[in-house]
Protein backbone atom coordinates (compact mmCIF):
# COMPACT_ATOMS: atom_id res chain seq x y z
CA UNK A 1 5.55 -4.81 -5.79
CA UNK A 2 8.74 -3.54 -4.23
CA UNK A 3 9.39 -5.82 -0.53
CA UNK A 4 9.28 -3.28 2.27
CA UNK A 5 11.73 -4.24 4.95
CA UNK A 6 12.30 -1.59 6.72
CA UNK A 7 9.42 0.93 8.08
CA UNK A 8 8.48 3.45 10.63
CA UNK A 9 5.92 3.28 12.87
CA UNK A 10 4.27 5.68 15.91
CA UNK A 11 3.29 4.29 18.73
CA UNK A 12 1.25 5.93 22.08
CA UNK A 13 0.69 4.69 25.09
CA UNK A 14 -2.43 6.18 26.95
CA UNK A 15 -2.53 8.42 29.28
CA UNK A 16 -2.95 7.82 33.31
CA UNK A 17 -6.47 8.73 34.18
CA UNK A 18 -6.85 11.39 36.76
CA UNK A 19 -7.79 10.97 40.52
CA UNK A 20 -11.20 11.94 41.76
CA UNK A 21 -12.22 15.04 44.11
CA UNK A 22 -15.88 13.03 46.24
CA UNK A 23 -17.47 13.32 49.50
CA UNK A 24 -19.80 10.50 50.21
CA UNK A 25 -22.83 12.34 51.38
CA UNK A 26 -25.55 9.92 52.45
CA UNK A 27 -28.17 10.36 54.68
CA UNK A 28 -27.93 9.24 58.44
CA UNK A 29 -23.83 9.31 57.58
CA UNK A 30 -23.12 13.34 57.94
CA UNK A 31 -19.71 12.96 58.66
CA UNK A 32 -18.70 10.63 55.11
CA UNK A 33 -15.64 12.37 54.17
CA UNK A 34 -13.41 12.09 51.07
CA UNK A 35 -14.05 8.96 48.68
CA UNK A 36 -12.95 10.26 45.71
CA UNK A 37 -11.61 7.04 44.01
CA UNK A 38 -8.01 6.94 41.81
CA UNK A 39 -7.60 6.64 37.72
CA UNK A 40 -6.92 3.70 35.49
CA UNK A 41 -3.66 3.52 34.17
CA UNK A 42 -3.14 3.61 30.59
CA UNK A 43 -2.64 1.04 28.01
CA UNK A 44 0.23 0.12 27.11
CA UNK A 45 1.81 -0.99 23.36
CA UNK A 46 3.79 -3.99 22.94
CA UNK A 47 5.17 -5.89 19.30
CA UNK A 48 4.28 -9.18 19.16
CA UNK A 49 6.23 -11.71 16.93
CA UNK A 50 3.17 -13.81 14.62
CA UNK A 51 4.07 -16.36 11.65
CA UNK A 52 1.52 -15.43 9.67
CA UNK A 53 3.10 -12.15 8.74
CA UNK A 54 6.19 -12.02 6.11
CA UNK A 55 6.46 -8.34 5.59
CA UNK A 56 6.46 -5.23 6.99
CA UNK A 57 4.11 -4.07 3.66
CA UNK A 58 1.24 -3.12 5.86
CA UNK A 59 2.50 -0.38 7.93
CA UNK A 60 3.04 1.72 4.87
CA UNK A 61 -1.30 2.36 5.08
CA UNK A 62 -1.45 1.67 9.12
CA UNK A 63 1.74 3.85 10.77
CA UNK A 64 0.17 4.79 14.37
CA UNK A 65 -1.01 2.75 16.77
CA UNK A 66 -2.33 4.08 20.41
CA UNK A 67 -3.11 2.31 23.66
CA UNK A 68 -6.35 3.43 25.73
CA UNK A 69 -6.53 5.90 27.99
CA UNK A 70 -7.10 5.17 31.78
CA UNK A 71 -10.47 5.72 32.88
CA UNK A 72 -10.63 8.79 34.81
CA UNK A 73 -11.70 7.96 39.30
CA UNK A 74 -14.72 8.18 40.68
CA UNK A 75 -16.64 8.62 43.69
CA UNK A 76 -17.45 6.38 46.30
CA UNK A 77 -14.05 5.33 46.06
CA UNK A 78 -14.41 3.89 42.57
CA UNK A 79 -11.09 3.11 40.27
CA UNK A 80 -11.09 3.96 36.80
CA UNK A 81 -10.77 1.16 34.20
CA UNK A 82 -7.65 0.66 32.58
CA UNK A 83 -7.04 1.23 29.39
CA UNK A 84 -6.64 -1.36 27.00
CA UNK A 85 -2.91 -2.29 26.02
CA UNK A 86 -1.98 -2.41 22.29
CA UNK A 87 -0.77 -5.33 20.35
CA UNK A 88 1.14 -4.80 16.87
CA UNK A 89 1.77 -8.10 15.17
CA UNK A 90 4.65 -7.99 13.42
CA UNK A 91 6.97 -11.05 11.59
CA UNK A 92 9.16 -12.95 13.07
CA UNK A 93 12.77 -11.61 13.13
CA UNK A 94 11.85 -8.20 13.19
CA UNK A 95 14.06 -5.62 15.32
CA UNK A 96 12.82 -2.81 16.60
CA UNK A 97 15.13 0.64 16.92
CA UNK A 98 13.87 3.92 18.46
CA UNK A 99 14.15 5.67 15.05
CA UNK A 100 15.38 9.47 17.10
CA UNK A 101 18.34 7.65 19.15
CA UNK A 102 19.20 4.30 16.97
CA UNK A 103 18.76 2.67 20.27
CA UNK A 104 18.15 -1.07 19.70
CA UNK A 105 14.94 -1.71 22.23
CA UNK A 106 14.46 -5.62 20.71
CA UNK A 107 14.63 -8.22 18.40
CA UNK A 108 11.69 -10.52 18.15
CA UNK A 109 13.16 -13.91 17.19
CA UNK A 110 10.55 -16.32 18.74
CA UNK A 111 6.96 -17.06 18.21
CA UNK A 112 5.02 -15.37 20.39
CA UNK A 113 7.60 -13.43 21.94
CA UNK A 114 6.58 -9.51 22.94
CA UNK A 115 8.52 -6.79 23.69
CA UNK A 116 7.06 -3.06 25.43
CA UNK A 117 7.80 -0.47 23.49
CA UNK A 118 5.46 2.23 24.54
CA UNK A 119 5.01 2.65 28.72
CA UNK A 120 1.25 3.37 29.73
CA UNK A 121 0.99 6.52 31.76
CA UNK A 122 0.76 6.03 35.53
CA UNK A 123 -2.66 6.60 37.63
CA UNK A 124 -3.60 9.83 39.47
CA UNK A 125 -4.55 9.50 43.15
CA UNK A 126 -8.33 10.64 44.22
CA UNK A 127 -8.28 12.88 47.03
CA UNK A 128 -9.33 10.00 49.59
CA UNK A 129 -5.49 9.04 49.37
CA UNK A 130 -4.52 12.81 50.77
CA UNK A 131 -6.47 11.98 53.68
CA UNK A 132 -4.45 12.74 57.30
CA UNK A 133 -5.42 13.65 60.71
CA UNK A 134 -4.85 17.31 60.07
CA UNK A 135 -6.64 16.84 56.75
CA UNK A 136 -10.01 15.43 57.32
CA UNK A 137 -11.88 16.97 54.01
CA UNK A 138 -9.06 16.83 51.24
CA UNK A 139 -9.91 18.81 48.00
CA UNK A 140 -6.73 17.48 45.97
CA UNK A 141 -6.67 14.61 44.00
CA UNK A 142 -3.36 14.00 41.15
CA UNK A 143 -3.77 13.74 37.43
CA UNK A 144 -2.53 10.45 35.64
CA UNK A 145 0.86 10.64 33.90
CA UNK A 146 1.28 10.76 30.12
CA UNK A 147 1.90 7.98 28.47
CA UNK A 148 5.23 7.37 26.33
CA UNK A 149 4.94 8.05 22.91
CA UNK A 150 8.12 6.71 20.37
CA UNK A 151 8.90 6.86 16.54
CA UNK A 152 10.43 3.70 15.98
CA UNK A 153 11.93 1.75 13.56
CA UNK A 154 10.95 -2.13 12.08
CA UNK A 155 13.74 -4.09 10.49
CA UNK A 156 12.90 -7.36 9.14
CA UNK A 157 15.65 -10.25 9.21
CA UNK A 158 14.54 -13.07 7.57
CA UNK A 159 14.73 -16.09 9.47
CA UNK A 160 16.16 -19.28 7.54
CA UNK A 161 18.07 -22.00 7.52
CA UNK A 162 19.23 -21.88 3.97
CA UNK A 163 19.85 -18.87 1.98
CA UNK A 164 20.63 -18.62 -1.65
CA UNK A 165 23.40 -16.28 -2.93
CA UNK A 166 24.49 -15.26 -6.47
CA UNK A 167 24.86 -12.66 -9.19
CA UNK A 168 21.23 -11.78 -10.45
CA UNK A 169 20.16 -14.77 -12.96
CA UNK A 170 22.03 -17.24 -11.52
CA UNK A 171 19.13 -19.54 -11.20
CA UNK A 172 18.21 -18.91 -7.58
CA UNK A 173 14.35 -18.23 -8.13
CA UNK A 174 14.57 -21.66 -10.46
CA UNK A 175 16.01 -23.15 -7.79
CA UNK A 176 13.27 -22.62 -4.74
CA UNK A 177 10.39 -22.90 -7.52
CA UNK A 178 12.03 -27.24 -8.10
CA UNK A 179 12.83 -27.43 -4.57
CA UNK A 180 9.94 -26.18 -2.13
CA UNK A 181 6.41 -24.49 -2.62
CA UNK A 182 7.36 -20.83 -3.43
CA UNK A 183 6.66 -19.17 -6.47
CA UNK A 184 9.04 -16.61 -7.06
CA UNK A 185 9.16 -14.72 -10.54
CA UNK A 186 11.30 -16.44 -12.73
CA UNK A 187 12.69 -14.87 -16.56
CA UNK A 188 15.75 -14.88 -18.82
CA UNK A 189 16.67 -11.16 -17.33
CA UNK A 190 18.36 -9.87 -14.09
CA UNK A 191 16.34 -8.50 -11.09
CA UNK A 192 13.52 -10.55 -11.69
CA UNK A 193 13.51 -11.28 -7.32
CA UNK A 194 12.60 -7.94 -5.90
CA UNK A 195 12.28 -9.55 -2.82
CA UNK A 196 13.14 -12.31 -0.51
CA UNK A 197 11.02 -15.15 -0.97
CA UNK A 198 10.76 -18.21 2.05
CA UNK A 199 10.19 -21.49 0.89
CA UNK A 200 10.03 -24.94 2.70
CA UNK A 201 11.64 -27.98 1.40
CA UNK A 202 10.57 -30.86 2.93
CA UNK A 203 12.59 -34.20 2.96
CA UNK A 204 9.75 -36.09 4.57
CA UNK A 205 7.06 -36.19 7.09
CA UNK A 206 8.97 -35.16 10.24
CA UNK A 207 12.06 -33.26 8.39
CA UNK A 208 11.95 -30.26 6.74
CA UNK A 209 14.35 -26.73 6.53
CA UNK A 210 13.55 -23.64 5.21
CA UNK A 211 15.19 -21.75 2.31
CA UNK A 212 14.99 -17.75 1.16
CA UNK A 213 15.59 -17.07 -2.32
CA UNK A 214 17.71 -13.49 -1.98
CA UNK A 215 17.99 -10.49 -4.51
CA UNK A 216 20.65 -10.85 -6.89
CA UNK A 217 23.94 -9.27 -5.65
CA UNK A 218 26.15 -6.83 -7.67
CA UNK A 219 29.46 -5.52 -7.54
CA UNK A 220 29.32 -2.64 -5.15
CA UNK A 221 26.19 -4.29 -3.22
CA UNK A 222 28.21 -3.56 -0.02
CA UNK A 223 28.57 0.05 -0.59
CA UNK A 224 24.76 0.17 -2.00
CA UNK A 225 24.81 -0.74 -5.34
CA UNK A 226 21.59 -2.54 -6.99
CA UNK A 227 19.77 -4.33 -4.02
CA UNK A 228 22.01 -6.06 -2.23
CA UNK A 229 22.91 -4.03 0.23
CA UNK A 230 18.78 -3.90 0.95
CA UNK A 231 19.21 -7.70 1.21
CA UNK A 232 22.17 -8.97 2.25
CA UNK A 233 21.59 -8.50 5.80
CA UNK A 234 18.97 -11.34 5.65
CA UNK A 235 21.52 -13.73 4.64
CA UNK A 236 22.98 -12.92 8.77
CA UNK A 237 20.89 -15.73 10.40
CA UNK A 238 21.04 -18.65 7.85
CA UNK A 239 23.10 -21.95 8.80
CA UNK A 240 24.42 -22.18 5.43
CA UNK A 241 24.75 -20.58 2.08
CA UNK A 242 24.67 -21.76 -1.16
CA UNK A 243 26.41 -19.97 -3.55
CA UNK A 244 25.32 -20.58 -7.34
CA UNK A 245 26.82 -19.91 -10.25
CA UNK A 246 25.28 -19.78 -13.52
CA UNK A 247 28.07 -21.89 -15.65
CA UNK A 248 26.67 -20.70 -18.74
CA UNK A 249 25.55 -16.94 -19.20
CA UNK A 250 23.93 -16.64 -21.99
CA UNK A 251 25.56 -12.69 -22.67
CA UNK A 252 27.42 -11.52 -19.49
CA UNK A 253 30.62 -9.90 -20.27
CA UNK A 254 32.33 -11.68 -16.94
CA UNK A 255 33.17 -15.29 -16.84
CA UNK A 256 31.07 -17.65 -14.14
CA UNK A 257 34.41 -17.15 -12.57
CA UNK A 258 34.67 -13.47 -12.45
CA UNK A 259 30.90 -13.25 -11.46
CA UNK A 260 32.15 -15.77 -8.25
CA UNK A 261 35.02 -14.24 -6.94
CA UNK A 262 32.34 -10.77 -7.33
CA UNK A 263 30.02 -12.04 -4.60
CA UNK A 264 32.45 -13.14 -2.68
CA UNK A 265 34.18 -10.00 -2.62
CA UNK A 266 30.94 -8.26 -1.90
CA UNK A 267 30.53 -11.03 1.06
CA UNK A 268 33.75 -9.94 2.64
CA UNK A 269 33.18 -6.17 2.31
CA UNK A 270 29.27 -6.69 4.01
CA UNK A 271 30.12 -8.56 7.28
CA UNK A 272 33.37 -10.95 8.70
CA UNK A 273 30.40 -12.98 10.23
CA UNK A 274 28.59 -13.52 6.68
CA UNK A 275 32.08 -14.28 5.11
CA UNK A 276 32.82 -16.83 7.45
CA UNK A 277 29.20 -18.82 7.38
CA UNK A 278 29.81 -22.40 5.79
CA UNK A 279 29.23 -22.05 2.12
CA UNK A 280 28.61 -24.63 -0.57
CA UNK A 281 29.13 -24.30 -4.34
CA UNK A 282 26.27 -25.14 -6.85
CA UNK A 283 27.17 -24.88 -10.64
CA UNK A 284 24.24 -24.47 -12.27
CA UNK A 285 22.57 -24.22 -15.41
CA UNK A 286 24.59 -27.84 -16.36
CA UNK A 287 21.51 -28.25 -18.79
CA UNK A 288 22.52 -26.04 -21.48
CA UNK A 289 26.12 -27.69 -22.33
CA UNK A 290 26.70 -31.53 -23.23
CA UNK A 291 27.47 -33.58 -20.36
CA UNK A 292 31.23 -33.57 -21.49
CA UNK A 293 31.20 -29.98 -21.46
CA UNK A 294 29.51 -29.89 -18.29
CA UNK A 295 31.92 -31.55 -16.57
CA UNK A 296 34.74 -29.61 -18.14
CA UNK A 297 33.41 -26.48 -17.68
CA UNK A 298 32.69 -27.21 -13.61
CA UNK A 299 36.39 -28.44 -13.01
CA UNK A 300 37.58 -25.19 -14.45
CA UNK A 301 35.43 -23.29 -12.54
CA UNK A 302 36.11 -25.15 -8.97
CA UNK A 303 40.13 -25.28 -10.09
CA UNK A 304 40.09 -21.63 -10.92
CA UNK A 305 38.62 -20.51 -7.84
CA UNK A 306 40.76 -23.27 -5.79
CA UNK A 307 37.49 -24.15 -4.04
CA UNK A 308 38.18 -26.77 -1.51
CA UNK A 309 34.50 -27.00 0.50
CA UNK A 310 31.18 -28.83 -1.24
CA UNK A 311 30.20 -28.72 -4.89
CA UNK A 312 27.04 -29.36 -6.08
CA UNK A 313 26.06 -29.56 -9.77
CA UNK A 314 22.33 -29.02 -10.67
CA UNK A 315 19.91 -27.96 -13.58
CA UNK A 316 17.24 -26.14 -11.59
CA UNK A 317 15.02 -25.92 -14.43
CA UNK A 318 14.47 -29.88 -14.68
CA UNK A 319 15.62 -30.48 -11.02
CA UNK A 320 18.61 -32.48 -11.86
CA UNK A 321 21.14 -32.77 -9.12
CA UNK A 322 18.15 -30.78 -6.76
CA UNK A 323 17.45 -33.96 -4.79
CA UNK A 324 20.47 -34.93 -3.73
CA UNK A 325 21.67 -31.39 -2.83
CA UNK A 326 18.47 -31.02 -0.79
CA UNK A 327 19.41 -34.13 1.38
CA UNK A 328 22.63 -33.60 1.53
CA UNK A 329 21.77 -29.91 3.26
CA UNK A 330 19.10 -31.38 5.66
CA UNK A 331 21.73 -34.00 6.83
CA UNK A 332 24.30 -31.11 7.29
CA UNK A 333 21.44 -28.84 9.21
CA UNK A 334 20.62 -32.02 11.47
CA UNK A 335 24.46 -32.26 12.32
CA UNK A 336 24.77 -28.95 12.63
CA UNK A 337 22.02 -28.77 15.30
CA UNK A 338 22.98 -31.80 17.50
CA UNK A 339 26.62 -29.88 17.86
CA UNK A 340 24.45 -26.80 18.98
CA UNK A 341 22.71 -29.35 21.52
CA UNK A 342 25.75 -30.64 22.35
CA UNK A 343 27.73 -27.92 23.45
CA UNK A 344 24.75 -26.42 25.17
């Protein structure tokens, strides 16, 4: 199933009810006058930000969504209901765009949080409100106002605090299957991840982070080539990214380095922010070569690419090296949040 990350939806806010034209006519009370009550203002639509919700999948089949209308006045000075306000649950890290202007109305980054996107229409006034000295018997009364209706447009950032980047069959999907929950799709062939998958590793009762397993990138990903450009954008809120590297391709005509300094490139092209994120180095795939030729093969990779930051060597298929790369990121996200705390 191709991920959807990206959709368009209509929403409409109702409509103001209209005012009331009444004259309470009772008996023993000849001289009632005007009690023509107002309208209910309409609904209206606001985006709500759920956890139970990972996709934007489901507003392919459900695109509109409308708030009541306000209940229209009436007599004896009665107010129409209002109408009902609209909630769309939608995941978290989803911003919201009017899709006409590009405006940016929101991002929904906390549980919970909900943002108006559609104004309900304002009430009409019954004719008791056009009452005056000079008007005793008003026959006006004002119609509601419409209610705002928008096109707009979902994006979905994933929110985590790990993500995984690499050339397509690198071993990322292997990697979140030994270390967390998930289940991506895992083969011996390229593009098996056709979309992000979140998956929790936890360390122990009280610590845990989580970690998305991205679409392989390709060379041109920042210009639009394969999926990457669909997908690197959720790398823009991790803490840290890991970058793997498959140290023994089976048949790839570029070298683990080549297929390095590729992503990296692509990195740089996509956003200064993403380049600059703190990035480790996993070599993996150690498993298919001797331990002497493991250990070979990783120094000429780290020497040729004059990496100076964190190296991690791991066989995601067996989970060798897994655990101590796991703690060794939950220490650095702990850190990494008390300096947030800190400086706050």
């Amino acid at each position: 199933m191709k991920f959807v990350d990206e959709a368009e939806i209509r929403v409409e806010a109702g409509d103001g009810g209209n005012g009331a034209v009444g004259f309470r006519r009772e008996k023993y009370i000849p001289m009632g006058g005007p009690d023509g009550g107002d309208g209910g203002d309409g609904g209206c639509v606001y985006l709500v930000a759920v956890e139970n919700i990972n996709t934007l999948v489901d507003f392919r089949y459900h695109a509109v969504h409308r708030a009541e209308k306000g209940q229209k006045g009436m007599g004896n000075k009665c107010t129409g209901k209002k109408g009902e306000d609209c909630y769309v649950a939608v995941p978290l890290g989803t911003q919201v765009s009017d899709a006409e202007t590009d405006e940016v109305i929101g991002d929904l980054t906390r549980l919970g949080q909900t943002l108006l996107v559609a104004q309900g229409g304002f009430h009409g006034l019954g004719n008791t409100r056009f009452k005056s000295s000079i008007n005793r018997a008003p026959q006006k009364a004002s119609k509601g106002t419409p209610g705002e209706h928008r096109q707009l447009r979902l994006e979905l950032t994933l929110i985590a605090d790990v993500g995984l980047l690499g050339m397509p069959n690198a071993g990322k999907s292997s990697l979140i299957r030994s270390v967390s929950s998930a289940t991506p799709k895992v083969a011996d062939y390229p593009f098996t991840t056709l979309h992000p998958n979140l998956g929790v590793v936890r360390i122990d009762d009280l610590r845990s982070f989580v970690i998305a397993d991205i679409p392989g990138v390709i060379e041109g990903a920042a210009e639009g080539a394969g999926l990457g450009l669909q997908f690197l954008k959720h790398l823009s809120r991790t803490g840290l990214l890991l970058h793997l590297v498959d140290v023994a391709p089976y048949d790839s005509t570029e070298s683990p380095v080549e297929s390095a300094q590729t992503i990296i490139r692509e990195v740089e092209k996509w956003s200064d922010n993403l380049a600059t994120k703190p990035r480790w180095l996993v070599l993996n795939k150690i498993d298919r070569l001797s331990p002497e030729e493991a250990e070979e093969r990783c120094q000429a990779i780290i020497d040729e690419l004059q990496w100076t930051g964190p190296v991690f060597k791991t066989a995601a298929i067996n989970g060798a090296g897994t655990r101590e790369l796991m703690f060794a990121i939950m220490n650095f996200l702990e850190a990494q949040k008390r300096g947030d705390n800190e400086e706050a």
